[in-house]
Protein backbone atom coordinates (compact mmCIF):
# COMPACT_ATOMS: atom_id res chain seq x y z
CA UNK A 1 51.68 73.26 98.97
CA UNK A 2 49.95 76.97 99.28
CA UNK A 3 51.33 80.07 97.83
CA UNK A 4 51.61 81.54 100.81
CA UNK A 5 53.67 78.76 102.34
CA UNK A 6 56.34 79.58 99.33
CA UNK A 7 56.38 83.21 100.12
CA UNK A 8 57.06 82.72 104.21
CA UNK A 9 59.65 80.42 103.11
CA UNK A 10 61.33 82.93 100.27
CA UNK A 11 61.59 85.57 102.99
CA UNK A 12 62.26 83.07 106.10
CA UNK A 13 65.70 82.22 103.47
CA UNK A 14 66.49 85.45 102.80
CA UNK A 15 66.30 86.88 106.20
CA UNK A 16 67.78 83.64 107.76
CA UNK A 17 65.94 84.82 110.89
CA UNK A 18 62.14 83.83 111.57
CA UNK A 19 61.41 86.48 113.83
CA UNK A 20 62.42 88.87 111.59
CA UNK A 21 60.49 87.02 108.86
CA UNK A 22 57.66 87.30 110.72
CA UNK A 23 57.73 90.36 111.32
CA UNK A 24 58.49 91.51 108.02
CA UNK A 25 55.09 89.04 107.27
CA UNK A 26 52.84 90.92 109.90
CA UNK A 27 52.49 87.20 111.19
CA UNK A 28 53.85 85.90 114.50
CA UNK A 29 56.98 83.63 114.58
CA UNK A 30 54.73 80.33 115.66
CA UNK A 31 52.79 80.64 112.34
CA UNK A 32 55.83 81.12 110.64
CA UNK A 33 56.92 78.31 111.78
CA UNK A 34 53.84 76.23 111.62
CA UNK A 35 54.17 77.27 107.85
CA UNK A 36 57.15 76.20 107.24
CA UNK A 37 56.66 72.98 108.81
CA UNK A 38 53.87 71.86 106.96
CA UNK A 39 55.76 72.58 103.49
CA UNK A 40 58.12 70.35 104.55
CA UNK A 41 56.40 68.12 105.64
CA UNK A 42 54.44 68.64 102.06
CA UNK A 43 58.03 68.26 100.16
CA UNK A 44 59.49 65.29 102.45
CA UNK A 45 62.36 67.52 102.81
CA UNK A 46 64.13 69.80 105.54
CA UNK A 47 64.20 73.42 103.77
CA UNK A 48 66.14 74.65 106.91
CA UNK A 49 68.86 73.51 109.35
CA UNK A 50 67.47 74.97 113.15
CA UNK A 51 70.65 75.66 115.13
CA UNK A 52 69.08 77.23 118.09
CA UNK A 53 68.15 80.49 117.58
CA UNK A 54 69.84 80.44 114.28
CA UNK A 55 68.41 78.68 111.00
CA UNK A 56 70.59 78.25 107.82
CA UNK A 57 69.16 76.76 104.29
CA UNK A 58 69.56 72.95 103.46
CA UNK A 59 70.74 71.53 100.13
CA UNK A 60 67.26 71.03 99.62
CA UNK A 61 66.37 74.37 100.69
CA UNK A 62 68.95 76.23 98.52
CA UNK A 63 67.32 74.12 95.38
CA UNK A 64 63.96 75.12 95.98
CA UNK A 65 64.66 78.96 96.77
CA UNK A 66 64.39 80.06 92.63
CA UNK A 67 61.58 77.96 92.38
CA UNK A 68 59.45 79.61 95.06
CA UNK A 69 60.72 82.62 93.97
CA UNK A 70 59.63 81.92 89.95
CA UNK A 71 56.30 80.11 91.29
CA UNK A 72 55.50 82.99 92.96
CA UNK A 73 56.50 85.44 90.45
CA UNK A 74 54.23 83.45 88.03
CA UNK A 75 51.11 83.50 90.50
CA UNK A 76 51.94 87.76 90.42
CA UNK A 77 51.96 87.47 86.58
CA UNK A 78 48.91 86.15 86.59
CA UNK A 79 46.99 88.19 89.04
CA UNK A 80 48.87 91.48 87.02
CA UNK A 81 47.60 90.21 83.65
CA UNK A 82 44.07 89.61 85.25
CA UNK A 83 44.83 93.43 86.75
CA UNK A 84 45.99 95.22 83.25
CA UNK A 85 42.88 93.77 81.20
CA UNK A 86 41.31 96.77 83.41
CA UNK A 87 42.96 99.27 81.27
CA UNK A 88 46.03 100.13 83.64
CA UNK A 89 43.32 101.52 86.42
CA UNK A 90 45.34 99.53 88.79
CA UNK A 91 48.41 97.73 89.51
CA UNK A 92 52.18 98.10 90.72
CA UNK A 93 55.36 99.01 88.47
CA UNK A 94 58.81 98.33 90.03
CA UNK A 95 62.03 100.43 88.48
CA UNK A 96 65.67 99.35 89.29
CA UNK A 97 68.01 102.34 88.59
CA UNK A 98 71.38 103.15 88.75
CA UNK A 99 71.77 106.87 89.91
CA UNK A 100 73.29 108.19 86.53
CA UNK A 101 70.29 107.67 84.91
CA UNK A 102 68.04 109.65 87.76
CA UNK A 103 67.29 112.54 85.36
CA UNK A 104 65.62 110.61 82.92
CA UNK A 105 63.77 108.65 85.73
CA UNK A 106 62.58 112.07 86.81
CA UNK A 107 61.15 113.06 84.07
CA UNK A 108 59.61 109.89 82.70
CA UNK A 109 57.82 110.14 86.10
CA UNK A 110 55.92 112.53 85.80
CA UNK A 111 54.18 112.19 82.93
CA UNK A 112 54.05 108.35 83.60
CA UNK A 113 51.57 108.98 86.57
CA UNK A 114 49.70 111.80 84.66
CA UNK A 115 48.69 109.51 82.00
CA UNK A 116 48.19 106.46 84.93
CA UNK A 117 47.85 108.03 88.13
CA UNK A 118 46.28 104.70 89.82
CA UNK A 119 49.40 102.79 88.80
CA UNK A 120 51.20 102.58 92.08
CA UNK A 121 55.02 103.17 91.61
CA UNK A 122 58.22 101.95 92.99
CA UNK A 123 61.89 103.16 92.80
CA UNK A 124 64.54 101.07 93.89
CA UNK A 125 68.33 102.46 92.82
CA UNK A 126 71.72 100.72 93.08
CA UNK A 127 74.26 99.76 91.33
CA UNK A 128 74.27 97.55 87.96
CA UNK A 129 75.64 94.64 89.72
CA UNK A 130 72.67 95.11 92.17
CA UNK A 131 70.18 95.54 89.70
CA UNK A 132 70.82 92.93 87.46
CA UNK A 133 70.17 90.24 90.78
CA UNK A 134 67.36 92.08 91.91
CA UNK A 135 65.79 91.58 87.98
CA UNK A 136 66.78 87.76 88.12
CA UNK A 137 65.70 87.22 90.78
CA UNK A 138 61.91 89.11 90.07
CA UNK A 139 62.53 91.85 92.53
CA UNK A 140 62.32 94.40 89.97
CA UNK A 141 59.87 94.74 86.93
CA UNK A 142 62.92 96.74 84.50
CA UNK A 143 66.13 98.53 85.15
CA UNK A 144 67.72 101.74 83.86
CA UNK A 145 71.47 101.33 83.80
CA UNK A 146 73.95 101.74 81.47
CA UNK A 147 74.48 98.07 80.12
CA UNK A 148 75.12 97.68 76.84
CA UNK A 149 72.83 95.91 74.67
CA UNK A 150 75.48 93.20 73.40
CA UNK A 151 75.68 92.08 77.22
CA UNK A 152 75.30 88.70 76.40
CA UNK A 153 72.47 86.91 78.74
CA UNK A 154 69.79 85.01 77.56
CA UNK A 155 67.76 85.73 80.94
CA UNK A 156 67.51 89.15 79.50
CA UNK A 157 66.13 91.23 76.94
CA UNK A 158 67.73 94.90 76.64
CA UNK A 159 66.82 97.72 74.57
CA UNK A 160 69.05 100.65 73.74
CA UNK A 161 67.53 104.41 74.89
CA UNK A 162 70.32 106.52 73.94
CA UNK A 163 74.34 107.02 74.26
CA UNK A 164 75.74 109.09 76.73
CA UNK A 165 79.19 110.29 77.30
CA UNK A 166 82.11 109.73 79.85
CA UNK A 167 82.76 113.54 81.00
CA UNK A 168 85.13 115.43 83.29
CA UNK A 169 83.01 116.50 86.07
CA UNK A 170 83.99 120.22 87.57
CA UNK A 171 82.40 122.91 89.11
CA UNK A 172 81.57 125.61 87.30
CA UNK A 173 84.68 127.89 88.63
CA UNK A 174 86.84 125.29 87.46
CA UNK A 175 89.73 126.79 84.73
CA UNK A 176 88.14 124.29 82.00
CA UNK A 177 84.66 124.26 82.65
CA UNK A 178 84.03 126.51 79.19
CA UNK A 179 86.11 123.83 77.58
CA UNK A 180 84.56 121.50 74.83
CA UNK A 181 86.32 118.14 75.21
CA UNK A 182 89.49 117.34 77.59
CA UNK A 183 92.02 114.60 77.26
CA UNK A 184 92.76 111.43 79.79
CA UNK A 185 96.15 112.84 79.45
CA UNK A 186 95.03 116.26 80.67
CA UNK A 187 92.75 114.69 83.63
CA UNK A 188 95.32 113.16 84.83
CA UNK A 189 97.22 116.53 86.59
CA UNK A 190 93.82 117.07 88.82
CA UNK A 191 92.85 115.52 91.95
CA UNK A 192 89.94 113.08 91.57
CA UNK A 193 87.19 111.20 93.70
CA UNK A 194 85.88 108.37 91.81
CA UNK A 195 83.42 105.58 91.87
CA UNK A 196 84.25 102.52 93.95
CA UNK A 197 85.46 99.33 91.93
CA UNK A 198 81.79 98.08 92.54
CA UNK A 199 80.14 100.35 89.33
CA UNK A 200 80.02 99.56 85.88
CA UNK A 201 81.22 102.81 85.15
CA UNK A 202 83.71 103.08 87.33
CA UNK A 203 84.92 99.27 85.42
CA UNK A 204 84.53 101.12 81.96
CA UNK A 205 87.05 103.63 82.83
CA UNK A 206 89.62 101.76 84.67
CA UNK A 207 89.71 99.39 80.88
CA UNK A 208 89.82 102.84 79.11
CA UNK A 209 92.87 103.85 80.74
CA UNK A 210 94.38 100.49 81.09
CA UNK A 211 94.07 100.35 77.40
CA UNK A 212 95.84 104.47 76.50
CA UNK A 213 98.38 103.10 79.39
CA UNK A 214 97.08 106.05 81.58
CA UNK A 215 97.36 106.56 85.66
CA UNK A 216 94.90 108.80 87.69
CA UNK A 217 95.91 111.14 90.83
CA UNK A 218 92.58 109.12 92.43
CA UNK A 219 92.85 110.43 95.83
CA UNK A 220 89.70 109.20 96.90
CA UNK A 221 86.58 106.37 96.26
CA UNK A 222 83.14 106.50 97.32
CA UNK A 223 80.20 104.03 96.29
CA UNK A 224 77.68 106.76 96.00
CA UNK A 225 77.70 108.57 92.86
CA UNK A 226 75.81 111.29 95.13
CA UNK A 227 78.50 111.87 97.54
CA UNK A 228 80.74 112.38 94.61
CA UNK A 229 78.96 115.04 93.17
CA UNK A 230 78.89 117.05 96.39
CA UNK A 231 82.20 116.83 96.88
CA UNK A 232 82.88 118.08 93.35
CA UNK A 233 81.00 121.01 94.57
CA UNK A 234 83.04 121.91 97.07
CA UNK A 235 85.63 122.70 94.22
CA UNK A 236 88.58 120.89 95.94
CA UNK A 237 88.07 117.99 93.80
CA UNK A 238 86.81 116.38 90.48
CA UNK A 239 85.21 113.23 89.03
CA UNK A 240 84.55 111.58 85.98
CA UNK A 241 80.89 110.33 85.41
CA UNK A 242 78.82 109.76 82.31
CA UNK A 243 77.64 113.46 81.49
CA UNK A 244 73.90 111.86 82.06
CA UNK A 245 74.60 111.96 85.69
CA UNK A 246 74.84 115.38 86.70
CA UNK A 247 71.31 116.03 88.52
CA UNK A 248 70.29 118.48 90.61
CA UNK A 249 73.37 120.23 90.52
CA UNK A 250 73.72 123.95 88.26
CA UNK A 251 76.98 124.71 89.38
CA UNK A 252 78.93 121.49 87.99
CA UNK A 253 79.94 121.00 84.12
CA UNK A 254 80.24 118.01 82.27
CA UNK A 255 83.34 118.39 79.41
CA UNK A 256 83.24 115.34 77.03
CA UNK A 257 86.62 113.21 77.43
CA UNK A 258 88.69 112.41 73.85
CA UNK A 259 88.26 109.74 72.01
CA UNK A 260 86.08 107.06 70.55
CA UNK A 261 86.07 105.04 73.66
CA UNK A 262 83.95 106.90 75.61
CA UNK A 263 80.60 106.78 74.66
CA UNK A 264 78.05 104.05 76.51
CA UNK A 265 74.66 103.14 76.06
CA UNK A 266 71.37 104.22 78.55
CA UNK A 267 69.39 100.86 78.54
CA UNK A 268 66.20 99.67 80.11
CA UNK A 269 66.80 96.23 80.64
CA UNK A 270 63.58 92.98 81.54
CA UNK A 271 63.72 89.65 82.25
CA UNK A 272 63.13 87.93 79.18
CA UNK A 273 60.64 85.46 78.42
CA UNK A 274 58.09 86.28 81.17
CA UNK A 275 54.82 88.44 80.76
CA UNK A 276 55.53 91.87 80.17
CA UNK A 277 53.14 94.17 82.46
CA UNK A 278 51.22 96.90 80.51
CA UNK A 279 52.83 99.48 82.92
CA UNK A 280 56.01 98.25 81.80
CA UNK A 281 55.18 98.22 78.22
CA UNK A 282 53.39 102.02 78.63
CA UNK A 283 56.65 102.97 80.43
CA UNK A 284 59.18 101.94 77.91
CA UNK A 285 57.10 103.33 74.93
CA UNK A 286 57.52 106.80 77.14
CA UNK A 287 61.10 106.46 77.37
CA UNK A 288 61.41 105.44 73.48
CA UNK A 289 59.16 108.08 72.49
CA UNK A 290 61.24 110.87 74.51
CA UNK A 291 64.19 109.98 72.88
């Protein structure tokens, strides 16, 4: 069994499609296959089900899946700790973020590749739900997001950056924008667009208000936190965010809401008990150091 026969057959299962695979692979199909063949025939098992042009996973396939996926990850470790005992001259760093916490990505960044410009860099952003499979499952080295540190899993080690605030989002023009704080109460007589069910934050408020017995005028929901900003710029509508996420946007205002609810932590989250890249470790120090 080769290394490279695990990693044609992680991405053979997760496209479910060997040309595609391939291709993905820079290989052609018949070596693909070839590949795939001999593992089985390596493991004794069938890894995939061919229905024609289609292929599907196995029992046996479905088993093996997190352990090519950890093997592999393992074999990376390896050839990254062999890479960092060159003094960070070299090497990859992966970041998962949700988009609330883009600011503070942006200017980590920066001075991130100053002090390691031959680090190569990779941003991947989503949601938390997103993230937190994409870090299980090795895709991702750490993730900024806004789970809390007493998330109970032991699969992963999370450490607390600093708390932000669930705001009233309005433009600038807005009647309350000078305001200091604003109640759910008060919210409640303005049109909003909020985050789709599918966001932690959007999850954190709907328990707030479940628990102060309190109904939005939600007239619309969008699953990009982007989208929702620019709508709030259009000044026909409103939002509620954490007041982290307002980025690259002057004319919006972030008022505080009431109460002792809504404050949540910023969190850079790892898989625990694996090696921890240097450019990990130099990246979180950054972060910790800023704040």
């Amino acid at each position: 069994m080769e290394l490279r026969q695990l990693k044609y057959f992680v991405r053979a299962a997760e496209r479910l499609n060997f040309t595609k695979a391939a291709d993905d692979l820079c290989i052609t199909q018949s070596t693909l296959s070839h590949q795939i063949k001999e593992l089985e025939n390596t493991l004794n098992v069938l890894l995939f089900d061919r229905i024609g042009k289609r292929v599907k996973l196995t029992e046996a396939g479905e088993i093996m899946l997190p352990y090519a996926r950890k093997t592999i990850h393992q074999a990376e470790e390896g050839q990254q700790f062999l890479q960092d005992l060159n003094e960070l001259k070299a090497g990859k760093l992966i970041i998962g973020a949700t988009y609330g916490l883009t600011e503070l990505l942006i200017q980590a960044l920066a001075p991130f590749n100053q002090a390691y410009p031959n680090v190569q860099i990779q941003i991947v952003f989503g949601s938390t739900a997103d993230m937190l499979l994409k870090i299980k499952q090795y895709e991702i080295d750490c993730m900024l997001s806004f789970l809390p540190s007493s998330y109970n899993d032991s699969d992963l080690d999370i450490v607390k950056l600093f708390d932000s605030t669930l705001s009233l989002i309005v433009h600038e023009s807005h009647p309350w924008s000078q305001q200091k704080q604003v109640t759910l109460q008060k919210v409640a007589e303005l049109p909003l667009v909020l985050p789709s069910p599918s966001y932690s934050i959007r999850n954190f408020l709907d328990d707030v208000l479940a628990k102060n017995n309190i109904s939005l005028n939600v007239t619309m929901e969008i699953n990009d936190i982007h989208s929702l900003l620019k709508l709030t710029n259009t000044r026909q509508w409103n939002t509620i965010l954490m007041n982290s996420s307002l980025f690259d946007f002057a004319e919006l205002k972030a008022i505080p809401l009431e109460g002792s609810q809504m404050q949540r932590e910023a969190t850079i989250t790892f898989p625990a008990d694996v090696y921890r890249k240097k450019a990990v470790v130099a990246f979180t120090k950054l972060l910790t150091n800023h704040f």
